[in-house]
Protein backbone atom coordinates (compact mmCIF):
# COMPACT_ATOMS: atom_id res chain seq x y z
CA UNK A 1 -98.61 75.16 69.48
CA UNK A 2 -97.46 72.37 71.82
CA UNK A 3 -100.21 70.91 74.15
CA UNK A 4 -99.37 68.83 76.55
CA UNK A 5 -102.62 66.76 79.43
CA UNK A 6 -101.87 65.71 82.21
CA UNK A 7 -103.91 62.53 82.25
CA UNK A 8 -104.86 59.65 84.94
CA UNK A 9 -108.12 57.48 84.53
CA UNK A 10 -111.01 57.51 86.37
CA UNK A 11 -110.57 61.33 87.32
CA UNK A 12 -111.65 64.86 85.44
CA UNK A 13 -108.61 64.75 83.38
CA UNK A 14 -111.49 63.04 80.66
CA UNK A 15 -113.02 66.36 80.32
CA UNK A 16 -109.91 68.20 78.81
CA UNK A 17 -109.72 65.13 76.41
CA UNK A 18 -112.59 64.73 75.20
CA UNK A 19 -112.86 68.66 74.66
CA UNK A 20 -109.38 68.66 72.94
CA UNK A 21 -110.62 65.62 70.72
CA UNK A 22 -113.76 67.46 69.66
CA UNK A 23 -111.33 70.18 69.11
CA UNK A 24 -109.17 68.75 66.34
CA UNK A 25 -106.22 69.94 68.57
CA UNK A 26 -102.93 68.05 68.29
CA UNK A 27 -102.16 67.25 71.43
CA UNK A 28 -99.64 64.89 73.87
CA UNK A 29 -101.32 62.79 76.61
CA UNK A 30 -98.84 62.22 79.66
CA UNK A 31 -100.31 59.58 81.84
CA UNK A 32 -100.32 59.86 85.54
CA UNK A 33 -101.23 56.87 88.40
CA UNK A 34 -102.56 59.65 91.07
CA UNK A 35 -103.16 56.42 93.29
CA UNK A 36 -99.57 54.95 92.74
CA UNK A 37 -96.12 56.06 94.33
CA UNK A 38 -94.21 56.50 90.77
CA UNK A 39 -91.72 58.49 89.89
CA UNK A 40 -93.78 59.63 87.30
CA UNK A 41 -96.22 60.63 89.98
CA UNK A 42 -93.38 61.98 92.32
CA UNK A 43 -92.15 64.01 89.47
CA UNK A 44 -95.66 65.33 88.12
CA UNK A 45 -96.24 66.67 91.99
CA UNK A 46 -93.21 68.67 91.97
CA UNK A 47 -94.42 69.92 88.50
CA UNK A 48 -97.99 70.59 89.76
CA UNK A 49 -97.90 72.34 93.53
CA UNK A 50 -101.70 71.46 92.96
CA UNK A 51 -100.91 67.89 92.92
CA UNK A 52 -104.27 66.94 90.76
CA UNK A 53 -105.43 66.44 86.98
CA UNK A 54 -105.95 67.86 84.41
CA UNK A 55 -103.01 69.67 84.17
CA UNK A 56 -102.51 71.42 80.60
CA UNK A 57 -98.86 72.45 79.47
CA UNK A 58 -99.17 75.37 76.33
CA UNK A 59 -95.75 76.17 75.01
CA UNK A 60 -94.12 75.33 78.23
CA UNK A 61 -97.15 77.64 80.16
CA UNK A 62 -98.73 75.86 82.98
CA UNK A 63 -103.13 75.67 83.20
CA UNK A 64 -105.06 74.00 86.03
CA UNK A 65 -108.52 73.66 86.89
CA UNK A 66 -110.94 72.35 84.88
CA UNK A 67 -113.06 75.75 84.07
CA UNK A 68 -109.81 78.10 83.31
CA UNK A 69 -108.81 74.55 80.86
CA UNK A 70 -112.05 74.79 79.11
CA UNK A 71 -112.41 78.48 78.24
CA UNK A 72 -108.55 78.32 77.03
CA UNK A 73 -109.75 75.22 74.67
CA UNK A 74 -113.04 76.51 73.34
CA UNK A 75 -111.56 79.96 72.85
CA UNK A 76 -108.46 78.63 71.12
CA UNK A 77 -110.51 76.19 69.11
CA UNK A 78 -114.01 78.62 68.28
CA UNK A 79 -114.43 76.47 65.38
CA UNK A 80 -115.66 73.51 67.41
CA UNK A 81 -118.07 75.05 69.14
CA UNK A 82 -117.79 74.64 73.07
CA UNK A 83 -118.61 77.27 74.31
CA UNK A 84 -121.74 79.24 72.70
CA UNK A 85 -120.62 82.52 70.50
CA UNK A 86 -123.43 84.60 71.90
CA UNK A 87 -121.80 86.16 75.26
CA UNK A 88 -125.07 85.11 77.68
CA UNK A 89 -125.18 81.42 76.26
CA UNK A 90 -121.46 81.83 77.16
CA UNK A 91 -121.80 82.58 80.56
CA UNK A 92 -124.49 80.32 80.98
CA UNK A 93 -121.93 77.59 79.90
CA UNK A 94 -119.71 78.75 82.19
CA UNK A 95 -122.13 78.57 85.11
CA UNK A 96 -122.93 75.14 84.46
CA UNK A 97 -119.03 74.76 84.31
CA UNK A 98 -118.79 76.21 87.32
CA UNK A 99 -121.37 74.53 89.14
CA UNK A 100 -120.50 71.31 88.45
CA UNK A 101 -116.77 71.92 89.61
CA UNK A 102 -117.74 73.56 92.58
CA UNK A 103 -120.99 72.18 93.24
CA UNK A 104 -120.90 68.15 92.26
CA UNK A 105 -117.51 67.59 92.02
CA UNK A 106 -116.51 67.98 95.55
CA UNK A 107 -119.51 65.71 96.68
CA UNK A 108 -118.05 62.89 94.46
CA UNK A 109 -114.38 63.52 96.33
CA UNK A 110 -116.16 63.30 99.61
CA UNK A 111 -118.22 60.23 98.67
CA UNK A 112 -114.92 58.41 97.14
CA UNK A 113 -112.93 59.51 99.60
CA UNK A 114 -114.31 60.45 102.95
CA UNK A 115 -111.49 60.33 104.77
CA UNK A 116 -109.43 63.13 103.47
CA UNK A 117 -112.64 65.52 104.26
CA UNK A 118 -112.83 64.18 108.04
CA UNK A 119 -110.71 61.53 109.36
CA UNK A 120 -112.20 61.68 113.20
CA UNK A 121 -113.54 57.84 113.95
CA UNK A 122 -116.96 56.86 113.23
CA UNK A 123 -117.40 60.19 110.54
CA UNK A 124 -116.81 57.72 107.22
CA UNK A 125 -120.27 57.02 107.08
CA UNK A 126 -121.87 60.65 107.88
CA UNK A 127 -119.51 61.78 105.28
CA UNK A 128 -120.60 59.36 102.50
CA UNK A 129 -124.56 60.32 103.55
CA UNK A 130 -124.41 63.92 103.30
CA UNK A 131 -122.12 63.86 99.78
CA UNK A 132 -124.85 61.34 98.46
CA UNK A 133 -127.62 63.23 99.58
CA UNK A 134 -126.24 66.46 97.87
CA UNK A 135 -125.43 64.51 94.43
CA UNK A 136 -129.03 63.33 94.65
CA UNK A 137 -129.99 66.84 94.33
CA UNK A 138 -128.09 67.96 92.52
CA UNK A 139 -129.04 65.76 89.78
CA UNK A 140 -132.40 66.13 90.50
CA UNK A 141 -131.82 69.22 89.56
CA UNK A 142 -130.08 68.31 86.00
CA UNK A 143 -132.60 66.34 85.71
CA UNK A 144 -134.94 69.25 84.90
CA UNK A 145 -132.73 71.20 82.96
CA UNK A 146 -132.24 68.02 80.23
CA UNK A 147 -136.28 67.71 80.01
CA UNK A 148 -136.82 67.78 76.01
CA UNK A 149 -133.04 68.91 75.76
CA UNK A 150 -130.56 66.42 73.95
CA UNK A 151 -127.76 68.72 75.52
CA UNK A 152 -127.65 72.07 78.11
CA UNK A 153 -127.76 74.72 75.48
CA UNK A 154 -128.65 74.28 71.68
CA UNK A 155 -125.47 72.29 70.94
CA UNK A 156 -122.50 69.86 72.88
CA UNK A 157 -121.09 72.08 74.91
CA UNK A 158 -117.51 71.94 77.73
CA UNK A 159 -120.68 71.81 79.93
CA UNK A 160 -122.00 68.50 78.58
CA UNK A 161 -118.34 66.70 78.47
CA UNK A 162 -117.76 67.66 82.68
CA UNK A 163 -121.49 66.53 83.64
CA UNK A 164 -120.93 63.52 81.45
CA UNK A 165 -117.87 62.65 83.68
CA UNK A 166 -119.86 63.36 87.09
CA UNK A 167 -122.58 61.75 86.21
CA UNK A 168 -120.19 58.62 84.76
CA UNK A 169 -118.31 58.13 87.65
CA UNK A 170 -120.95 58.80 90.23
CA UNK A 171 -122.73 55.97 88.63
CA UNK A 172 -119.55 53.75 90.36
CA UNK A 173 -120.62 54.18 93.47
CA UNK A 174 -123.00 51.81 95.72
CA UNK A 175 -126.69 53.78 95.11
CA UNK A 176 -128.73 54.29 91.83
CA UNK A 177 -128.74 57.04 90.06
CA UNK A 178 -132.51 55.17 87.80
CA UNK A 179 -134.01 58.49 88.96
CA UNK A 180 -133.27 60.57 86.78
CA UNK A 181 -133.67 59.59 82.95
CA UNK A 182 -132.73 62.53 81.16
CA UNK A 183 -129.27 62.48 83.13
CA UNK A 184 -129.14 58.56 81.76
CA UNK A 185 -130.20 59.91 78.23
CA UNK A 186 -128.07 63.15 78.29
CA UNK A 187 -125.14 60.04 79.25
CA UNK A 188 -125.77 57.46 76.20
CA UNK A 189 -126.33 60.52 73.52
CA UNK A 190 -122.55 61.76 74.66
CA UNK A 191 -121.24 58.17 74.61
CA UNK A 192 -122.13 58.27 71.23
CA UNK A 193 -119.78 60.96 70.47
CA UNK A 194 -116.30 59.41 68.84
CA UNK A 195 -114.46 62.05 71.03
CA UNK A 196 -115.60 59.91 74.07
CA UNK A 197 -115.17 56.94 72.60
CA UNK A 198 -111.90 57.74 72.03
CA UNK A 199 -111.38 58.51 75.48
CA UNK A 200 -113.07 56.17 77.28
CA UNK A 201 -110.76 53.81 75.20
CA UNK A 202 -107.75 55.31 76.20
CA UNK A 203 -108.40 55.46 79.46
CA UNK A 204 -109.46 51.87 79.56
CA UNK A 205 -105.73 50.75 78.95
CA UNK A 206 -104.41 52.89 81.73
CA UNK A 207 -106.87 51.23 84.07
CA UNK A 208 -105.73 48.00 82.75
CA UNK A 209 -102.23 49.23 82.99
CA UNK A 210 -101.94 50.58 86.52
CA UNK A 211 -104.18 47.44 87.60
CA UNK A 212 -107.17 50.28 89.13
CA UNK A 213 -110.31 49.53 90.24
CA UNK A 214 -112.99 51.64 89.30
């Protein structure tokens, strides 16, 4: 099997290799500036109609969005674990999958970027306040599902890898996430994990490489 992630730092794209890591899978990682005008990045968007990361190429088969990439790795890979075996630990998996793609993820695209959600003058701030105010409750609401839990279900989890990532990069922005301390636990017992490590590494030299800031 030929896998093939579509990879640029900073964004999701960590959750597919982190996953794949955990996985044992051999995989190739094709790195892609999202924020540049390469021809890499010209050629990846005429690849991807989608034009975002992670973008997973099986056997020549094209897989986007984050959820759909996670069930294809944990079913392909049972032996690691990822998703639960029982069916309604499964699906409870999935909704925190789910939730946190639908749910968080688009508050930390509106916070990072306001302007692509409303570019009418004067809106930049209004933007910024409603996406933080949602994140804040949202992980308010994590919050209480990580009391006494060292991950969501019994074991690591896809679900623990994509929180890990919101919760990481919403920790970039200008307000304090101090709040909520089993978010900031669940986030130091995953960054413990070699498969991060690893990935957080690797990504480190693309930031370096493409000159990003954070």
């Amino acid at each position: 099997m030929n896998i093939t992630l579509y990879f640029a730092p900073i964004s999701c794209a960590i959750v597919p290799y982190i996953t794949l890591t955990e996985a044992g899978a051999d995989f190739e990682v094709k790195p892609i500036n999202i924020r540049g005008k390469s021809p890499e990045l010209a050629e990846f968007n005429k690849l991807n109609p989608k034009h975002k990361v992670p973008y997973l190429i099986v056997d020549e088969a094209p897989l986007s969005e984050n959820v759909a990439i996670q069930l294809w790795i944990a079913r392909s890979f049972p032996k690691a674990g990822l998703l639960p075996s029982d069916t309604w630990q499964e699906a409870q998996a999935i909704s925190l999958l789910a939730w946190f793609a639908s749910g968080i993820h688009p508050n930390i695209s509106r916070y990072n970027s306001p302007l692509k959600f409303c570019d009418v003058a004067g809106t930049e701030d209004s933007v910024k306040r409603i996406a933080r105010e949602s994140l804040l409750e949202s992980f308010k609401l994590v919050d209480s599902l990580l009391v006494d839990k060292d991950y969501f279900l019994n074991e690591f989890s896809a679900a623990d890898a994509y929180f890990f990532w919101a919760f990481r990069r919403s920790g970039l922005f200008d307000f304090s996430l101090d709040d909520f301390q089993n978010c900031q636990a669940h986030q130091q017992r995953i960054l413990e994990r070699p498969s991060v490590q690893a990935a957080i590494a690797y990504e480190n030299t693309l930031i370096e490489k493409f000159n990003l800031t954070p």
